[in-house]
N, C-alpha and C. Protein backbone atom coordinates (compact mmCIF):
# COMPACT_ATOMS: atom_id res chain seq x y z
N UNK A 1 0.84 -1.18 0.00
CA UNK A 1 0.00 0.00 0.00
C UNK A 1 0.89 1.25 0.00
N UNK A 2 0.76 2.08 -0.85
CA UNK A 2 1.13 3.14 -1.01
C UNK A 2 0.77 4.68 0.51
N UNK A 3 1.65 4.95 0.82
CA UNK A 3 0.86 5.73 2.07
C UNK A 3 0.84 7.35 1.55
N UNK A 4 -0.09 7.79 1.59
CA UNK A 4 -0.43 8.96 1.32
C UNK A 4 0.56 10.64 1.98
N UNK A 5 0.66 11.70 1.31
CA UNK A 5 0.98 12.41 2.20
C UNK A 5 0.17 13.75 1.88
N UNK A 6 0.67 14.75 3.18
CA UNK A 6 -0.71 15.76 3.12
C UNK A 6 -0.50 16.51 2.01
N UNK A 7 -1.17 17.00 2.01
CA UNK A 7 -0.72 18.11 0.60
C UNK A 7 0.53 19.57 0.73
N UNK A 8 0.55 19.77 2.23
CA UNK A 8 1.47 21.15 2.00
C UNK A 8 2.54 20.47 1.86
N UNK A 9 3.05 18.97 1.84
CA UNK A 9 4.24 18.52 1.80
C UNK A 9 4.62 18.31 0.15
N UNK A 10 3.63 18.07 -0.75
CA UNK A 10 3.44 17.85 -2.16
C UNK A 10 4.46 19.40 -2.90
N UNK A 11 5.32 18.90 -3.42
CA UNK A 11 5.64 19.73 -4.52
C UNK A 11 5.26 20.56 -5.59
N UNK A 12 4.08 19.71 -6.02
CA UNK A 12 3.45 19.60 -6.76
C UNK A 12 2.87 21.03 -6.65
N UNK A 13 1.81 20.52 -5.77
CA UNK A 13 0.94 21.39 -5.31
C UNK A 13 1.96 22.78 -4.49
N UNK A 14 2.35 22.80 -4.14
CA UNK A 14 3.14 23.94 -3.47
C UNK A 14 3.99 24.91 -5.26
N UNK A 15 4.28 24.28 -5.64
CA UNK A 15 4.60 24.98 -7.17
C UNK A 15 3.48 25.79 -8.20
N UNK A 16 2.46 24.75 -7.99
CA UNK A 16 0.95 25.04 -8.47
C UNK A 16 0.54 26.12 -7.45
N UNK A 17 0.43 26.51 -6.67
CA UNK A 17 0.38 27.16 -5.50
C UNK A 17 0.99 29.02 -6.31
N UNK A 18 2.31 28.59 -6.23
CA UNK A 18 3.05 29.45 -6.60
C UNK A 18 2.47 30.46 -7.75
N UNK A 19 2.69 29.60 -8.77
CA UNK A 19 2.14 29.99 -10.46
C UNK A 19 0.99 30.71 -9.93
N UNK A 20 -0.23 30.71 -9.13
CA UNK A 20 -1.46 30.89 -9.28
C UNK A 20 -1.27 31.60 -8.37
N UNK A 21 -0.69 32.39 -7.11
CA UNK A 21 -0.68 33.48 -6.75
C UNK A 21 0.40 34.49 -7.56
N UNK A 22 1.49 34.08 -8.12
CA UNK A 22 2.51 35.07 -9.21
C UNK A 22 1.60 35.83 -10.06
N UNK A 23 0.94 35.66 -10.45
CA UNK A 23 0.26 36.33 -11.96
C UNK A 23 -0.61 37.73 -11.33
N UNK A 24 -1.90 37.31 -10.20
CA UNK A 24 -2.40 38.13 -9.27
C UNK A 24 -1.32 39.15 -9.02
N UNK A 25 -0.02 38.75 -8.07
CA UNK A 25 0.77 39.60 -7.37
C UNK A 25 1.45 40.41 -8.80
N UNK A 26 1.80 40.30 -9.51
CA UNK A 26 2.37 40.82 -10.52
C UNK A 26 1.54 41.63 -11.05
N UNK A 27 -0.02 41.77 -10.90
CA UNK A 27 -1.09 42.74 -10.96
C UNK A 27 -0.78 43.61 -10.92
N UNK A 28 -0.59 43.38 -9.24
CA UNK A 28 -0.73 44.31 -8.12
C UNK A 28 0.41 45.22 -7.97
N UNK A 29 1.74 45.09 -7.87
CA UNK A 29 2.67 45.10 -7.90
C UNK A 29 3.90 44.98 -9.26
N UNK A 30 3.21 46.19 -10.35
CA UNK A 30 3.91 45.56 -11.59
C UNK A 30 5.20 45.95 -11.50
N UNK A 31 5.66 46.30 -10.57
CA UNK A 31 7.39 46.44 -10.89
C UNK A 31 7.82 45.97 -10.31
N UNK A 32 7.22 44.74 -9.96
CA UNK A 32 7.80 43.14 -10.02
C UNK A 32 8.49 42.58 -11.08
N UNK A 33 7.78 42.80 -12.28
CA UNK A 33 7.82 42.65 -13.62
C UNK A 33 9.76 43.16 -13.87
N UNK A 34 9.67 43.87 -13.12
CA UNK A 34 11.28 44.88 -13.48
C UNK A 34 12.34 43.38 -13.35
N UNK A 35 11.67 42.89 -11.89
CA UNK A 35 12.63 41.84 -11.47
C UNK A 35 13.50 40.68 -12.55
N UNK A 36 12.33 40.19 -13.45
CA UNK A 36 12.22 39.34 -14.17
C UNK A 36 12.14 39.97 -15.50
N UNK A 37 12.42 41.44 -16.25
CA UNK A 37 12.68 41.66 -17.23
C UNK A 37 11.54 41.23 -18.50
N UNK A 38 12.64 40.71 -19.36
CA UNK A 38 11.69 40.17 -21.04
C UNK A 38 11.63 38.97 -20.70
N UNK A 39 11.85 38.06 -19.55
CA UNK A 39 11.77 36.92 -19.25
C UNK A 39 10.58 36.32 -18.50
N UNK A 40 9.33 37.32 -18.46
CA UNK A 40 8.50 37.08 -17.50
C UNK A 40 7.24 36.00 -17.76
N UNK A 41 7.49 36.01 -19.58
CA UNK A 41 6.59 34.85 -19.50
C UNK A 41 7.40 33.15 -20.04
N UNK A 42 8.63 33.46 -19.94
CA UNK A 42 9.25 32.59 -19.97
C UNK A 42 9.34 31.85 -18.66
N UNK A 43 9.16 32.38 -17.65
CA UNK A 43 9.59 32.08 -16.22
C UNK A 43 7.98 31.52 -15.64
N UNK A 44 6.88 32.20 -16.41
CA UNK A 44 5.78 31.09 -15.97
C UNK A 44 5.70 30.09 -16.60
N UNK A 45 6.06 29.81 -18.21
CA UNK A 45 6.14 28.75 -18.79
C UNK A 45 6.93 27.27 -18.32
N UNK A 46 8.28 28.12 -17.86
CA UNK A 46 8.91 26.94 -17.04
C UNK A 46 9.06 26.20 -16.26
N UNK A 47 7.99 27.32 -14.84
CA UNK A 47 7.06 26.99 -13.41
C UNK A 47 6.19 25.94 -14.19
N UNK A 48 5.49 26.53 -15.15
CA UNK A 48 4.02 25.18 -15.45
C UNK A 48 4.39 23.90 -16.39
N UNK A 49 5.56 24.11 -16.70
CA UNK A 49 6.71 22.96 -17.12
C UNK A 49 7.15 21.65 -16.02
N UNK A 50 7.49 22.51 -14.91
CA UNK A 50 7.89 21.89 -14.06
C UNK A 50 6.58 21.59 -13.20
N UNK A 51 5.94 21.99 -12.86
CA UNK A 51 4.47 21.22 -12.58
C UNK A 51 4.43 20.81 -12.95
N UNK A 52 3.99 20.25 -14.74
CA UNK A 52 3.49 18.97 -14.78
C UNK A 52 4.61 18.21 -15.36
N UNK A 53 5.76 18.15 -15.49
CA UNK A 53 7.01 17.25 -14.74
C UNK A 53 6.76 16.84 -13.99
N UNK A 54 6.59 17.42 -12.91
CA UNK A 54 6.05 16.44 -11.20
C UNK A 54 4.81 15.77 -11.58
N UNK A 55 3.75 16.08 -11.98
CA UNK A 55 2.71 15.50 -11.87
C UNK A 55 2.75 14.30 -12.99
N UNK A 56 3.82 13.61 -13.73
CA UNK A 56 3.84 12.88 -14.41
C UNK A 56 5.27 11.83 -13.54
N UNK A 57 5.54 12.30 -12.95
CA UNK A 57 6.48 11.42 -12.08
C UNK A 57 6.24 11.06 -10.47
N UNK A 58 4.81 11.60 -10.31
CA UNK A 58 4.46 11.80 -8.82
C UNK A 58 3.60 10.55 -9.13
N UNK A 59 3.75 9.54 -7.54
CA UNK A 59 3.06 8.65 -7.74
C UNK A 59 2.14 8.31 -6.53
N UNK A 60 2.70 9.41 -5.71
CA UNK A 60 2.42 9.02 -4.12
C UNK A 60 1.08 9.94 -3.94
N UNK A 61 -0.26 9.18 -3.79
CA UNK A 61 -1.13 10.55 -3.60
C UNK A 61 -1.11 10.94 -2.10
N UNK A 62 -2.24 12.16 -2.60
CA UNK A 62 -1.83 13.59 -1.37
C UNK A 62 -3.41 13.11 -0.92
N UNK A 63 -3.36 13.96 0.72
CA UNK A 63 -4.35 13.59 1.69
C UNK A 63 -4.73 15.10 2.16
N UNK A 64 -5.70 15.26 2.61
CA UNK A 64 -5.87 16.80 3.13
C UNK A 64 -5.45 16.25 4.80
N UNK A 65 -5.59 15.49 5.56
CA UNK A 65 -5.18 15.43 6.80
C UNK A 65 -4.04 14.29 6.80
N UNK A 66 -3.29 14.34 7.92
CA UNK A 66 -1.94 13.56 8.26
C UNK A 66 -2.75 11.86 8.57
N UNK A 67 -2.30 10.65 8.20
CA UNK A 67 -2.36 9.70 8.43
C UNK A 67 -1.96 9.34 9.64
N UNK A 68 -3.04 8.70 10.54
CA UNK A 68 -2.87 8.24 12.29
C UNK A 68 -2.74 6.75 12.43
């Protein structure tokens, strides 16, 4: 049996996490944008690259509470 783990421990999800508050904050805050230059949509492409990298090599599923 495969044992589950919670989700804030998931990569996955903590990357996915990421991507989906960046775009909002970069709203808000566009000289953020300064940070990251002509590279800014290169740098989400590679975040949602690497998400689903993980999600094609992740095998262990995620739990919303800790296993007792």
């Amino acid at each position: 049996m495969i044992k589950s783990k919670t989700w804030y421990k998931s990569k996955t999800i903590i990357l996915a996490f990421l991507l989906a508050v960046l775009e909002p904050v970069l709203r808000v805050f566009p000289e953020l944008k300064g940070f990251l230059g002509d590279h800014y949509g290169i740098a989400l492409a590679v975040l949602s690259a690497v998400i689903a990298g993980l999600r094609f090599i992740t095998e262990q599923p995620i739990t919303l509470r800790e296993d007792k």
